[in-house]
N, C-alpha and C. Protein backbone atom coordinates (compact mmCIF):
# COMPACT_ATOMS: atom_id res chain seq x y z
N UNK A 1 113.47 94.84 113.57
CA UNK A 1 114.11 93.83 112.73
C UNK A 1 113.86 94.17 111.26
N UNK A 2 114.94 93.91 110.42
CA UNK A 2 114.46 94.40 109.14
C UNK A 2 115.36 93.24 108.37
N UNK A 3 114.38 93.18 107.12
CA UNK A 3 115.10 92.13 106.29
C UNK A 3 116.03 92.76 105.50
N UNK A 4 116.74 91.78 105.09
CA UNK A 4 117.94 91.65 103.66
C UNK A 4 117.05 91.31 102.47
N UNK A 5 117.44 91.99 101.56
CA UNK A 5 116.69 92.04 100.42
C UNK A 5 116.84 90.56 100.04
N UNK A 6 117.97 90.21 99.83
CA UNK A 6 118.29 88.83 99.47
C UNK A 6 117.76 87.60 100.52
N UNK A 7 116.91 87.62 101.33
CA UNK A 7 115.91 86.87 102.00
C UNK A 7 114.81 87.27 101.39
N UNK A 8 114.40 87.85 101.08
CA UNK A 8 112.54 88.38 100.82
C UNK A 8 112.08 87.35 99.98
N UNK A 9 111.47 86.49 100.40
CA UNK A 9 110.89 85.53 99.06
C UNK A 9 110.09 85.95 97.90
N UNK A 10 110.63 85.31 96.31
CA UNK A 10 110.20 86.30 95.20
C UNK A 10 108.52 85.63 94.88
N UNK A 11 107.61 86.44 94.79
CA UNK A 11 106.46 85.85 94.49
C UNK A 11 106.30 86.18 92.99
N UNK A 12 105.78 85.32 91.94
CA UNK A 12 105.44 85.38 91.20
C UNK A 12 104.34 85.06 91.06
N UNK A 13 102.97 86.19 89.74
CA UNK A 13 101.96 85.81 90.03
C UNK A 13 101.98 84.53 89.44
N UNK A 14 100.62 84.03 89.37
CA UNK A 14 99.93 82.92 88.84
C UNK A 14 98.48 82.85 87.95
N UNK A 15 98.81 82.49 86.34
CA UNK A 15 97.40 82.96 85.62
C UNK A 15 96.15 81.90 86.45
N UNK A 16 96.16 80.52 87.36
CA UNK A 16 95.40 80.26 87.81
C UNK A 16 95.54 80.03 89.95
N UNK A 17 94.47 80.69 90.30
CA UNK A 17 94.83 80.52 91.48
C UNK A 17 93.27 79.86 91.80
N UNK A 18 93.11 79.62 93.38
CA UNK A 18 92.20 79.66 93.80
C UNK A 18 91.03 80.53 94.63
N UNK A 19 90.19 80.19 94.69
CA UNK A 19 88.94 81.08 94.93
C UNK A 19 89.51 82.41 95.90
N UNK A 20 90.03 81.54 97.15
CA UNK A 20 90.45 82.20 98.53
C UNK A 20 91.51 83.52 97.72
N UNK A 21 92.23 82.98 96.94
CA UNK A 21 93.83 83.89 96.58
C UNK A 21 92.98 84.97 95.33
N UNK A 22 92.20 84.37 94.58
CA UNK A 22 91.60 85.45 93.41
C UNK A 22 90.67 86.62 94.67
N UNK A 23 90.03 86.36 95.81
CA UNK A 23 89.46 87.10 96.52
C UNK A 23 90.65 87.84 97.00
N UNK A 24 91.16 87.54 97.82
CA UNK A 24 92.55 88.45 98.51
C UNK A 24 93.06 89.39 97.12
N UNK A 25 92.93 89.13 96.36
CA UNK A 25 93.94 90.03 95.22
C UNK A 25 92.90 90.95 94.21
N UNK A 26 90.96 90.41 94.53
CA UNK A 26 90.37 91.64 93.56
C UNK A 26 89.37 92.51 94.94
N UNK A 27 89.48 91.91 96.05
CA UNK A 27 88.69 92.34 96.96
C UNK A 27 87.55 91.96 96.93
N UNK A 28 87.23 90.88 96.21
CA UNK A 28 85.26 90.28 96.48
C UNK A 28 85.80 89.27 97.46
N UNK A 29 84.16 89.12 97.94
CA UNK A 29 84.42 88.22 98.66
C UNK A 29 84.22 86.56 98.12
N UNK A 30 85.04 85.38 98.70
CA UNK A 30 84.67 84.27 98.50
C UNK A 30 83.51 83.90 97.66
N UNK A 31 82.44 84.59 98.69
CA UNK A 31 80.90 83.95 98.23
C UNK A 31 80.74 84.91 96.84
N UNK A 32 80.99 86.16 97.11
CA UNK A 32 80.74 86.55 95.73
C UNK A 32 81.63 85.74 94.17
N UNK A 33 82.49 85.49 94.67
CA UNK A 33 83.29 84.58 93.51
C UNK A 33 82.35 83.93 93.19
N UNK A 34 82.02 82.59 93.92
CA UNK A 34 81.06 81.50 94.36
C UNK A 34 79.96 82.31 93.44
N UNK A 35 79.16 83.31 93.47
CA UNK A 35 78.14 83.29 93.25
C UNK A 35 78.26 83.71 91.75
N UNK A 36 79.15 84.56 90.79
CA UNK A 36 79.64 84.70 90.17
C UNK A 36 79.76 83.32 88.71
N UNK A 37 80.18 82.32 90.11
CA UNK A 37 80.42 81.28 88.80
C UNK A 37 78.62 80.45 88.49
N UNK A 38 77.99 80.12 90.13
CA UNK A 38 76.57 79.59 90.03
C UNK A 38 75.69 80.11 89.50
N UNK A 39 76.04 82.02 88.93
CA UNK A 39 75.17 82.33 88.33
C UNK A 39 75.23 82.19 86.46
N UNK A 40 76.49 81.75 86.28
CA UNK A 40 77.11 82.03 85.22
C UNK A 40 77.74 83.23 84.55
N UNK A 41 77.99 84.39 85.28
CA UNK A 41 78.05 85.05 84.78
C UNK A 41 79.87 85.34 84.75
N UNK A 42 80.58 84.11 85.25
CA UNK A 42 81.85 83.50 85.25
C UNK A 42 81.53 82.44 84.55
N UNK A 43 82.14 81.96 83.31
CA UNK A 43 82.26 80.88 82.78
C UNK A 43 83.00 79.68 82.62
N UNK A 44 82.94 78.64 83.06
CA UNK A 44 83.83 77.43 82.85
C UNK A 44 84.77 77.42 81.39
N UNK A 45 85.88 77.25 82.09
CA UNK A 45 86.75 77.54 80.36
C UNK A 45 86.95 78.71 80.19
N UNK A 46 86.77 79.87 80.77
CA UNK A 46 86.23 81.49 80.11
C UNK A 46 87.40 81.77 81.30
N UNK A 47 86.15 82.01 82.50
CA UNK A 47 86.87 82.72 83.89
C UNK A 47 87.48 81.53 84.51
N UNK A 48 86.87 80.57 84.82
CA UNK A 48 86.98 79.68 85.49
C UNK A 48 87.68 78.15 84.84
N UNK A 49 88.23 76.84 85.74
CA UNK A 49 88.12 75.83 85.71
C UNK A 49 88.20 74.97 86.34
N UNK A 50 87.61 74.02 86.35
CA UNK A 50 87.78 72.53 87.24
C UNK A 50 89.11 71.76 87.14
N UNK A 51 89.52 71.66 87.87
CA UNK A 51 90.99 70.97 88.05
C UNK A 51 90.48 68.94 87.87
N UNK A 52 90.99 68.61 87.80
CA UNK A 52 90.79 66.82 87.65
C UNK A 52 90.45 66.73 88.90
N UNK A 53 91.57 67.20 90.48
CA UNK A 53 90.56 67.16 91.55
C UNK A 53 89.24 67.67 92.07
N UNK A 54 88.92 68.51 91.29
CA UNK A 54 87.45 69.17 91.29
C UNK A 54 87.31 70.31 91.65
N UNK A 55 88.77 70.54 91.98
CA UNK A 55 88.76 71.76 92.34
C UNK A 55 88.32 73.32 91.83
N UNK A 56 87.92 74.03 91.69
CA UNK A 56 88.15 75.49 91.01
C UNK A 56 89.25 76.29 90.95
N UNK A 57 89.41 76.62 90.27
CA UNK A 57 90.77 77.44 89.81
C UNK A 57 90.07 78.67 88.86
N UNK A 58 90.55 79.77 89.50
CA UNK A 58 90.11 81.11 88.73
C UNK A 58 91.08 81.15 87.97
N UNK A 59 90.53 81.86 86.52
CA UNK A 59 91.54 82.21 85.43
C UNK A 59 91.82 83.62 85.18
N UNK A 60 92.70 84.02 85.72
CA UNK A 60 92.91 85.76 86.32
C UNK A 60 93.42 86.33 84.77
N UNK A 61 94.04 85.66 83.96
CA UNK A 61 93.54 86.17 82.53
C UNK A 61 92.35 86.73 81.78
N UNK A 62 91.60 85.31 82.26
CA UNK A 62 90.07 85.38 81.42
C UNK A 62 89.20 86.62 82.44
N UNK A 63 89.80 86.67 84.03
CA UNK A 63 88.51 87.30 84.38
C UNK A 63 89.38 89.03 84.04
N UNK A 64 90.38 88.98 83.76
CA UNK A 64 90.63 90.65 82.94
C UNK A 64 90.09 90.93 81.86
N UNK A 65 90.18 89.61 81.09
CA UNK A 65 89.33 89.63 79.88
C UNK A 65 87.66 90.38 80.07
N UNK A 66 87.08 89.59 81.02
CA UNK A 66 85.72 89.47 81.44
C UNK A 66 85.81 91.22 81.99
N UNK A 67 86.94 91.90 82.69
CA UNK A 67 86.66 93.03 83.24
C UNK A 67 86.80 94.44 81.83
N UNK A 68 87.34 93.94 81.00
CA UNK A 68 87.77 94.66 79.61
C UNK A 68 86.72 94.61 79.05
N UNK A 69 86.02 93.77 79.04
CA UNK A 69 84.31 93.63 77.91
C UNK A 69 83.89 94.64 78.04
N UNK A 70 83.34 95.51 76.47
CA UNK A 70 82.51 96.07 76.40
C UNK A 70 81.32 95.44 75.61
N UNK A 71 79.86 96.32 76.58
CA UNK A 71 78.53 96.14 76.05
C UNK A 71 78.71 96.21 74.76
């Protein structure tokens, strides 16, 4: 079976996703995200943010930013 191009649904990225979707797309795992932000070495506002539901939302901007830093 093969698709029609004109079926393929278009994905566009997203500068904020969540934990699960920022893992699938840099290859860490979950917990390493997780541990990342509890250690601080992801910052609220920076890499990261809290949604009003409380949620986390990675900021795939800020963490290119964060991967561009030099010492």
């Amino acid at each position: 079976m093969t698709m029609d191009v004109t079926t393929q649904p278009f994905i566009q990225s997203a500068r904020f996703v969540t934990i699960r979707l920022c893992a699938a797309m840099t290859g860490l795992s979950p917990a390493a995200i997780e541990k990342r932000i509890e250690r601080g070495i992801w910052l609220e506002n920076k890499e990261w943010r809290r949604g009003r539901d409380g949620r986390i939302w990675i900021d795939t901007k800020g963490i290119e930013a964060w991967v561009l830093e030099t010492e």
